[in-house]
Protein backbone atom coordinates (compact mmCIF):
# COMPACT_ATOMS: atom_id res chain seq x y z
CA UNK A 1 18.41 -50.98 19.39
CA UNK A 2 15.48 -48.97 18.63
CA UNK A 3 13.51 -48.21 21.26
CA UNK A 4 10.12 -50.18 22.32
CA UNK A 5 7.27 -47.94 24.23
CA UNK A 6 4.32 -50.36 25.38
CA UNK A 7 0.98 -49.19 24.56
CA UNK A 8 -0.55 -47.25 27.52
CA UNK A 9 -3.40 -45.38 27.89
CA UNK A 10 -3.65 -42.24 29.52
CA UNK A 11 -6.07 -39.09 29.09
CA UNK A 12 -4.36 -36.53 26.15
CA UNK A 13 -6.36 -33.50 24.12
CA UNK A 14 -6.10 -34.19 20.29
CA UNK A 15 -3.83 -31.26 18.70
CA UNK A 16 -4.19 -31.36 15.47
CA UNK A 17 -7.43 -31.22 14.76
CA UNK A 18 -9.18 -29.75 11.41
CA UNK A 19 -10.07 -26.03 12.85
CA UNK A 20 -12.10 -24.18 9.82
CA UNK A 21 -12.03 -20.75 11.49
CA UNK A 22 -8.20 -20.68 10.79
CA UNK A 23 -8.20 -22.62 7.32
CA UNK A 24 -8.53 -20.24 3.94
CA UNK A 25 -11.80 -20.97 2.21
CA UNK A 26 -12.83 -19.34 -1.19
CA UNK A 27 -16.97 -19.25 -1.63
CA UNK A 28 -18.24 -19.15 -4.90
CA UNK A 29 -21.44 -18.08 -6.23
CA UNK A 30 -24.27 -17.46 -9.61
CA UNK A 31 -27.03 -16.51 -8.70
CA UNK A 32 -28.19 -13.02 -6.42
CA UNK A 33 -29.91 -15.73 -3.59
CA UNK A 34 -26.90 -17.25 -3.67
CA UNK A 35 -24.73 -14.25 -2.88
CA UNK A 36 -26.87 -13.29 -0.50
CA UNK A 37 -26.09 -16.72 1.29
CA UNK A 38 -22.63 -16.64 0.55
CA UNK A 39 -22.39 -12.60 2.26
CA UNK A 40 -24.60 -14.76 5.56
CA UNK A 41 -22.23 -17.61 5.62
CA UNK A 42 -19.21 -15.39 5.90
CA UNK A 43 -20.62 -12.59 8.09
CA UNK A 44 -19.47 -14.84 10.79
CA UNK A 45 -16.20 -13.07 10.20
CA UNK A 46 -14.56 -16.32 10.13
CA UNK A 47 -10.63 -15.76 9.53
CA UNK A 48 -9.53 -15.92 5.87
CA UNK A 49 -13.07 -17.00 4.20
CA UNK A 50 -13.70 -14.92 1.44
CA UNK A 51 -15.72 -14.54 -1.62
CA UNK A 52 -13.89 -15.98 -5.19
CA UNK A 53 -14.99 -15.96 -8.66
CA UNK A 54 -15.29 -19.01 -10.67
CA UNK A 55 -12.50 -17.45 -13.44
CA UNK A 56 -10.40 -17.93 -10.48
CA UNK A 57 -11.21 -21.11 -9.53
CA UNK A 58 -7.81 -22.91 -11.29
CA UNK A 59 -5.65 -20.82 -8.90
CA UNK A 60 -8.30 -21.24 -5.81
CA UNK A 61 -8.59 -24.65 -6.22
CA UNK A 62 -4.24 -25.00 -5.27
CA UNK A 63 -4.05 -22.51 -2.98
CA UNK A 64 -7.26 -22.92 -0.51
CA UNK A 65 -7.71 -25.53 1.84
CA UNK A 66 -11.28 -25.49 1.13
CA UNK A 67 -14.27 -24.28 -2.12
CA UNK A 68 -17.28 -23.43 -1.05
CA UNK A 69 -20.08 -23.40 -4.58
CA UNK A 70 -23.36 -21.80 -3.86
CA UNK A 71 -24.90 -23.47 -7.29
CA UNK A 72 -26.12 -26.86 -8.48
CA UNK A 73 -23.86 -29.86 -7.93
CA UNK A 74 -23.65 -30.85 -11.28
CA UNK A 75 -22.29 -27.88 -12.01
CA UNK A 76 -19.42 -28.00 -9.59
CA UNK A 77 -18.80 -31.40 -10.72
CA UNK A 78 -17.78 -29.64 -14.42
CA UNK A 79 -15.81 -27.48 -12.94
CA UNK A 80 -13.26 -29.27 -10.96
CA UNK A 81 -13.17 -32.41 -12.61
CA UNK A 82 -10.15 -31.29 -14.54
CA UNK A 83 -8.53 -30.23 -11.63
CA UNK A 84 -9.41 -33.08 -9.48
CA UNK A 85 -5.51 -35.10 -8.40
CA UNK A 86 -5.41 -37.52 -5.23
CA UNK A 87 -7.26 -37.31 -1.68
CA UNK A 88 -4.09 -36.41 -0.33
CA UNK A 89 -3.59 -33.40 -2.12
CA UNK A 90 -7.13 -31.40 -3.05
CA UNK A 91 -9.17 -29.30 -1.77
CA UNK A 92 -12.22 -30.11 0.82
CA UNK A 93 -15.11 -28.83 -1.98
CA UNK A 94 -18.38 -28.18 -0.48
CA UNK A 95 -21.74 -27.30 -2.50
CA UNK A 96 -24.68 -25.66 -0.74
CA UNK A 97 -28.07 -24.87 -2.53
CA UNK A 98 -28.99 -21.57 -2.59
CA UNK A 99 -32.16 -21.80 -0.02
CA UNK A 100 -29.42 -22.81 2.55
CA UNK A 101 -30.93 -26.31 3.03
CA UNK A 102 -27.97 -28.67 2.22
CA UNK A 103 -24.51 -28.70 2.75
CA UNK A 104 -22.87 -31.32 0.74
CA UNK A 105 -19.38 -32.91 1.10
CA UNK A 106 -18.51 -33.79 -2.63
CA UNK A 107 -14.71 -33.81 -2.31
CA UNK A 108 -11.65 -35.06 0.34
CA UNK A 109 -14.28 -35.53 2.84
CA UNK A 110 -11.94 -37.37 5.23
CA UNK A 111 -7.81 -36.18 4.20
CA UNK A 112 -8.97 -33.04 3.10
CA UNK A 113 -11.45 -32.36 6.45
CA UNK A 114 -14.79 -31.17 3.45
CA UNK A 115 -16.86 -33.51 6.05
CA UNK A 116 -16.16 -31.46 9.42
CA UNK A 117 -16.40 -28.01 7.15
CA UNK A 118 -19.91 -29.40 5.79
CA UNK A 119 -21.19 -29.77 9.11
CA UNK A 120 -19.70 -26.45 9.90
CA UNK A 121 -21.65 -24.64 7.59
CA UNK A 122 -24.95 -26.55 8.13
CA UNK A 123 -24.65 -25.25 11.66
CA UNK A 124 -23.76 -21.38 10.88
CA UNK A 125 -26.62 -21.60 8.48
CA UNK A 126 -28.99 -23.28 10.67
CA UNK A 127 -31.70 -20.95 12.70
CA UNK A 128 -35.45 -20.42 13.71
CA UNK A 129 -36.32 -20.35 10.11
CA UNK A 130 -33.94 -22.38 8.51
CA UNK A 131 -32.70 -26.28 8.94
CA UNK A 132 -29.85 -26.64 6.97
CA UNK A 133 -28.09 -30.43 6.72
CA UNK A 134 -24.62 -31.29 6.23
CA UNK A 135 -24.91 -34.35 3.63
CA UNK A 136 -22.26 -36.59 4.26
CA UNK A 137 -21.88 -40.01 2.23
CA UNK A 138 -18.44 -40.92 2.86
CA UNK A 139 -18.83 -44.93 3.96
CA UNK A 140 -16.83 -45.19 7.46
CA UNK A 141 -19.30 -42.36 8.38
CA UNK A 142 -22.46 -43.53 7.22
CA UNK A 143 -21.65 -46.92 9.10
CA UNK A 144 -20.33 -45.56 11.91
CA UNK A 145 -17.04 -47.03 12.11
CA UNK A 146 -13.29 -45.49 12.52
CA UNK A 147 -11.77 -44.12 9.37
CA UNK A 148 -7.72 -44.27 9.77
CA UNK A 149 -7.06 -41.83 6.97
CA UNK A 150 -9.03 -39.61 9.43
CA UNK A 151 -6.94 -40.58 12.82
CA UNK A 152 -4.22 -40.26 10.24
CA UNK A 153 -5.21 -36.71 9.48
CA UNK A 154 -5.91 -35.64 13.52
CA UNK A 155 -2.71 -36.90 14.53
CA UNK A 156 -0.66 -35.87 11.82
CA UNK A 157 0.82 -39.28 10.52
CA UNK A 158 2.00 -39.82 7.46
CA UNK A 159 0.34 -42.53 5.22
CA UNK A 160 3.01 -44.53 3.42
CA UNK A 161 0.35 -45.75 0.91
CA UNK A 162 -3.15 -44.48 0.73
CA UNK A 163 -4.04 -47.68 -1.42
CA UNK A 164 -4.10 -49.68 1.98
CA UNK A 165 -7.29 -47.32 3.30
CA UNK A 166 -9.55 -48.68 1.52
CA UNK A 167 -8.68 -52.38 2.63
CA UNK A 168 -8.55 -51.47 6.72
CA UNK A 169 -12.07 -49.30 5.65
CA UNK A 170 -13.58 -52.15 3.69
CA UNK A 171 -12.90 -54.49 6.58
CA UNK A 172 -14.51 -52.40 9.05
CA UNK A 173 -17.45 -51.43 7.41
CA UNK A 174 -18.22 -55.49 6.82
CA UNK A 175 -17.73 -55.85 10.43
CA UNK A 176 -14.63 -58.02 10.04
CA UNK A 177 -11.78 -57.18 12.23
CA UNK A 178 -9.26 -55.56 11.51
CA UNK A 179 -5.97 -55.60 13.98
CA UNK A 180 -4.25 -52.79 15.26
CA UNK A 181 -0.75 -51.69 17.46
CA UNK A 182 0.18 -47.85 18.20
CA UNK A 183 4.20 -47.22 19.29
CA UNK A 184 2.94 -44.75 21.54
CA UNK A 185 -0.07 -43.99 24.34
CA UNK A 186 -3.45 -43.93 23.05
CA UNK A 187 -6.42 -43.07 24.96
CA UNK A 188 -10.23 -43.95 23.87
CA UNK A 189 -12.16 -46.67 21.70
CA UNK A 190 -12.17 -47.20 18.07
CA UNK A 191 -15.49 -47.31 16.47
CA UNK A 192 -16.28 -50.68 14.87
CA UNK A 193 -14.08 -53.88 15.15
CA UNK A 194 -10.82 -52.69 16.15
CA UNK A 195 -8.56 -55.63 18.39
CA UNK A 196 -5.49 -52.71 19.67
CA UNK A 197 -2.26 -55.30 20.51
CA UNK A 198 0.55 -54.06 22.46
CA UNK A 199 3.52 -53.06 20.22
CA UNK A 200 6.51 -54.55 20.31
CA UNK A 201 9.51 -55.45 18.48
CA UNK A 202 10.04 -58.43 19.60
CA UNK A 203 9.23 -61.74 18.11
CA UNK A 204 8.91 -63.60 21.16
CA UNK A 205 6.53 -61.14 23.21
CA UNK A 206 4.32 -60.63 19.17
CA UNK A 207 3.93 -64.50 19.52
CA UNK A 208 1.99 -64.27 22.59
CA UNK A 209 -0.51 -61.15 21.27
CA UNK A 210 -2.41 -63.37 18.92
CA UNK A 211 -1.46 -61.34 15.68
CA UNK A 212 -3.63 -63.41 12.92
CA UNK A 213 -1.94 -63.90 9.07
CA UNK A 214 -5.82 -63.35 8.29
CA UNK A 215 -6.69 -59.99 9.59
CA UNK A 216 -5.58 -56.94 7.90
CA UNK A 217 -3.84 -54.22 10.04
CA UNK A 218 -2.83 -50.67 10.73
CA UNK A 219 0.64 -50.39 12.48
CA UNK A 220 1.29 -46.81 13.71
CA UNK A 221 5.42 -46.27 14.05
CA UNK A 222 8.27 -44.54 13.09
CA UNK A 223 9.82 -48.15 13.13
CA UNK A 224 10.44 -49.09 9.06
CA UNK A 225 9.88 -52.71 9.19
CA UNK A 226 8.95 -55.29 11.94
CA UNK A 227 9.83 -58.55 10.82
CA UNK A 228 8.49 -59.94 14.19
CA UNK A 229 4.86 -59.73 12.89
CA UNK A 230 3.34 -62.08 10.89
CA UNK A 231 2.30 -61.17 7.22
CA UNK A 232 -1.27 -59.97 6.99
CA UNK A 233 -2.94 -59.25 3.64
CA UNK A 234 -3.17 -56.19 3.91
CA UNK A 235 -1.17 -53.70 6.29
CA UNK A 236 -1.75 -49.99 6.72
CA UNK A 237 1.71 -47.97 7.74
CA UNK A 238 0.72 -44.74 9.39
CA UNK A 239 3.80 -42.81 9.93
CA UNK A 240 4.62 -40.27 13.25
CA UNK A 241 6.65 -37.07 13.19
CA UNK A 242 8.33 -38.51 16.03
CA UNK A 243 12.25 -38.62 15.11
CA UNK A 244 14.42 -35.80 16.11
CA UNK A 245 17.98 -34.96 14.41
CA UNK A 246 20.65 -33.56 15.86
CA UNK A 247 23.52 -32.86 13.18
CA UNK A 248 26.75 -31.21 13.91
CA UNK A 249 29.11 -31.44 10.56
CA UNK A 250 32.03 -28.86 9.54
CA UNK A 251 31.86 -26.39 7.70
CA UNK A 252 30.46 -26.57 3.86
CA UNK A 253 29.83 -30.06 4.04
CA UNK A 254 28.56 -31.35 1.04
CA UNK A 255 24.82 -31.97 1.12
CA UNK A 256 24.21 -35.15 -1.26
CA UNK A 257 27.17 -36.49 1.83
CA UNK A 258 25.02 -35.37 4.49
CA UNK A 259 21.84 -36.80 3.31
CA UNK A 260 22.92 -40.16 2.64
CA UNK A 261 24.88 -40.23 5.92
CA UNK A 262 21.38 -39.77 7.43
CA UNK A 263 19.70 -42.20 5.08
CA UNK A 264 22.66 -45.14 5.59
CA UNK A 265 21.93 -44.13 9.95
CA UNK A 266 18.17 -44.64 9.63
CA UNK A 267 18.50 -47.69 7.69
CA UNK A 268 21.39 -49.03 9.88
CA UNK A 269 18.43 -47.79 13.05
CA UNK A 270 15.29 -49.06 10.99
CA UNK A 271 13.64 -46.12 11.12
CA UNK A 272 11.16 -44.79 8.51
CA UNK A 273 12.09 -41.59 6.69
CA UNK A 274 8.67 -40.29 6.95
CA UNK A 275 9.11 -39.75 10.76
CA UNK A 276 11.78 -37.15 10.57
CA UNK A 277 10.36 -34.36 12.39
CA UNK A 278 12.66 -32.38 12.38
CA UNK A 279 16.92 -31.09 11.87
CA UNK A 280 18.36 -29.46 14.96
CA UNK A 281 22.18 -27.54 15.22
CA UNK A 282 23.75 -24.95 16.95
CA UNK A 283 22.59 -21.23 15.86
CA UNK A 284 26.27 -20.67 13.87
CA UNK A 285 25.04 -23.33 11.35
CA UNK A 286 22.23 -21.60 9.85
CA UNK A 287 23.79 -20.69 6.47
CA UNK A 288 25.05 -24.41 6.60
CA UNK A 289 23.86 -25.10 3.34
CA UNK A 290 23.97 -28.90 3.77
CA UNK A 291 21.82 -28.52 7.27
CA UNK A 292 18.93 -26.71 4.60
CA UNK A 293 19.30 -29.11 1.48
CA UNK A 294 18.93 -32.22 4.22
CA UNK A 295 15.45 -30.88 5.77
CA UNK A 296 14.08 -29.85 2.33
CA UNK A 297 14.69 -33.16 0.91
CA UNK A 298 13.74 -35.23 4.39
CA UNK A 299 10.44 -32.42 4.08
CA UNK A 300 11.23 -31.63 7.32
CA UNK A 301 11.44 -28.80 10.12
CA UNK A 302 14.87 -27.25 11.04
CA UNK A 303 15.63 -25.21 13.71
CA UNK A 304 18.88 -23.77 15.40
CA UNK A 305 19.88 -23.18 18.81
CA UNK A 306 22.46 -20.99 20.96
CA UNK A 307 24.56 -22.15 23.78
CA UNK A 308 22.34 -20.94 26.68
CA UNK A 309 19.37 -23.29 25.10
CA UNK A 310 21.48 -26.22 24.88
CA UNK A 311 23.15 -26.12 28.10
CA UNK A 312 20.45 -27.87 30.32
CA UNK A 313 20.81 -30.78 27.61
CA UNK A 314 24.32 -31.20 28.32
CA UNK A 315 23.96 -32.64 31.68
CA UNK A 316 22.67 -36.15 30.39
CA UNK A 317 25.05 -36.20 27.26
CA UNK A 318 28.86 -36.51 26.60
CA UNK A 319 30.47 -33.01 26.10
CA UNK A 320 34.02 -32.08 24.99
CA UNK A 321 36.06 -29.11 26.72
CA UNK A 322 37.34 -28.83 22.96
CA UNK A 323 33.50 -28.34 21.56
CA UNK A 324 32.63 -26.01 24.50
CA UNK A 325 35.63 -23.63 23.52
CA UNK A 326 34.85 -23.79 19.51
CA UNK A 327 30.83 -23.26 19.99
CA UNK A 328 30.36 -22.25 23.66
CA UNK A 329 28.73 -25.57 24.39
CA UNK A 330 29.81 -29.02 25.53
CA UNK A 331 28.13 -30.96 23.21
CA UNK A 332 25.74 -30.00 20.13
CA UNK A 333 24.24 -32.66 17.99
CA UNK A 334 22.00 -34.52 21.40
CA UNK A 335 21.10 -31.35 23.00
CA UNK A 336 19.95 -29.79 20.08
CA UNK A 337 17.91 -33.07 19.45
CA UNK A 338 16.67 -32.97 22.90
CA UNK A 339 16.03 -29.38 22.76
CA UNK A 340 14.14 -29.44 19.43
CA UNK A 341 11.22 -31.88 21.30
CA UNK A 342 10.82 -30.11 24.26
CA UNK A 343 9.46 -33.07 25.79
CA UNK A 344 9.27 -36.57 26.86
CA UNK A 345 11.46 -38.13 24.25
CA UNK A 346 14.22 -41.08 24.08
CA UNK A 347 17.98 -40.30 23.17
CA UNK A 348 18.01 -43.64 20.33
CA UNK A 349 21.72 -42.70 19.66
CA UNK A 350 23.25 -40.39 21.69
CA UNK A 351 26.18 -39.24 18.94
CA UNK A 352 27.81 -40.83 15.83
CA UNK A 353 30.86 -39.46 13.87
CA UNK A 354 31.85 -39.98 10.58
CA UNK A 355 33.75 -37.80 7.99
CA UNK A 356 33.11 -34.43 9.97
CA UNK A 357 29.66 -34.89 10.71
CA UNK A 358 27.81 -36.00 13.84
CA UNK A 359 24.51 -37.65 14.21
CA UNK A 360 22.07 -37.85 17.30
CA UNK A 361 18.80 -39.22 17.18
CA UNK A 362 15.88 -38.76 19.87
CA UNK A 363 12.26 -40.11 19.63
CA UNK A 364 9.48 -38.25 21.07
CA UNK A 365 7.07 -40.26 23.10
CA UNK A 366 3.59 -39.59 20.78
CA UNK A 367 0.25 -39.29 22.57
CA UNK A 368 -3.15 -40.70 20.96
CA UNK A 369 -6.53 -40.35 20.93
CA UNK A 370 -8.87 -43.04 19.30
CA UNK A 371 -11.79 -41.72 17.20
């Protein structure tokens, strides 16, 4: 069985919040009072901000997290509307006048963080003799209310379909409510109607948390499915980096075997592919070529470990005299797991054989914070 954590709430910092000091940004700009601006705005000596030219902008535009234009909107608009893909994937673009007096979120102003940079800037430019104004018009902001792709984005959850936002983001801005349950601890309010139920995966315990067929929802879980719930119209998936892998398998294993192994586990576990964190072995695998094909394709952290790291693992686990003589270790696949979250976690399956491989998976307990 998969495991079930009850919602709690307990105090935890956010980590994985939008920090523009570290984030590349590119600053464009025509005319000299812009340029003069643009040398102000980045004599903050802010990281890896630094001054582009619009024949660059094609190659800015994919490889900076955020485009700063020092020009007229309309402009801007010309120039990246070419370039312009999904939410998920460009650029936070920001245009400022050149007097300094507005700085205006015009692209990814939630996913791609161009709201928090806008009202970076209007503060940096901001002084005795200036007022400058971030300009923000994104709805969930203007109405005050929580926007998930946003808690997505802090928390670093995956959104199985960004077509559901706008449902959960609709509902809240109408001041209809919109039903919620976190597989995890989450600390804090949501802004706007939010009801936060327990989660569970049980169908008796889901019939007693007044889950509505009316109300659309955002489910937060590494679980794939939960059949226990009733439908809802609508249903936002927002997927946690919470699943651990440890994989022992001989040598030159055959990748495409490997990956469906994993596949056929976490369907056999109902567990969502999107919540592979991460691929954990023993430190003589790392040429493995099967071990690097699997966390490419599962997009996905891997990391390798020697004995004297996966000892203090062994304790909980089973471990082989045979194993500890061929690797220097009792066991490999769970410690590595359980060494790879460095943290509370939850050993799901402790180890699974098949064909020369071995399988352990481990869920890390995920901490919240409602914004």
């Amino acid at each position: 069985m998969t495991a079930i954590f009850p919602t709690a709430i307990v105090k935890v910092k956010r980590n994985n919040m939008f920090d523009w000091s570290k984030k590349r940004v590119a600053v464009f700009a025509l005319t000299p009072q812009g340029k003069e601006l643009r040398d102000e705005l980045l004599e903050g000596g802010t990281g890896q901000w630094e001054t582009a030219e619009l024949a660059d902008l094609t190659t800015a535009f994919h490889t900076y997290d955020g485009l700063v234009f020092i020009m007229a909107t309309g402009i801007v608009v010309r120039y990246i509307a070419s370039l312009i893909k999904h939410k998920s994937e460009d650029p936070a673009v920001i245009v400022l006048d050149q007097q300094g007096h507005f700085a205006i979120s015009l692209l990814s102003g939630h996913m791609g963080g161009a709201n928090l940079l806008a009202r970076m800037i209007a503060v940096r430019l901001s002084n005795k003799f200036r007022l400058c104004q971030a300009v923000i018009t994104t709805a969930t902001d203007v109405a005050e209310v929580t926007a998930f792709d946003v808690f997505a984005r802090d928390h670093d959850l995956l959104i199985e379909d960004t077509a559901e936002i706008k449902y959960i983001s609709a509902d809240l801005i109408a001041n209809r409510c919109v039903q919620v349950t976190i597989d995890g601890r989450l600390t804090g309010s949501f802004r706007g109607p939010v009801e936060v139920l327990p989660f569970s995966e049980s169908r008796e315990l889901n019939s007693e948390f007044n889950w509505s067929r009316d109300l659309n929802r955002v489910v937060v879980s590494s679980t794939k499915d939960l059949p226990s719930l009733p439908s809802a119209p609508h249903c936002l998936w927002l997927r946690p980096k919470d699943i651990f892998l440890g994989i022992g398998c001989k040598r030159n294993t055959e990748p495409e075997q490997l990956i469906e192994y994993i596949k056929m586990k976490l369907a056999e576990y109902n567990i969502s592919e999107l919540s592979i964190a991460c691929i954990a072995s023993h430190s003589v695998k790392r040429t493995e070529l099967a071990l690097q094909r699997a966390a490419k394709y599962f997009k996905c952290d891997l990391k390798f470990y020697d004995p004297i790291d996966l000892e203090p693992f062994c304790e909980s686990v089973e471990c082989s005299d045979f194993v500890r003589q061929t690797v220097g270790v009792g066991a490999v696949s769970a410690p590595a797991a359980l060494c790879a979250v460095g943290g509370h976690s939850e050993l799901i399956v402790e180890k699974i054989r098949h064909n020369g491989m071995t399988l352990s998976i481990v869920k890390k307990e995920m901490h919240y914070t409602a914004c």
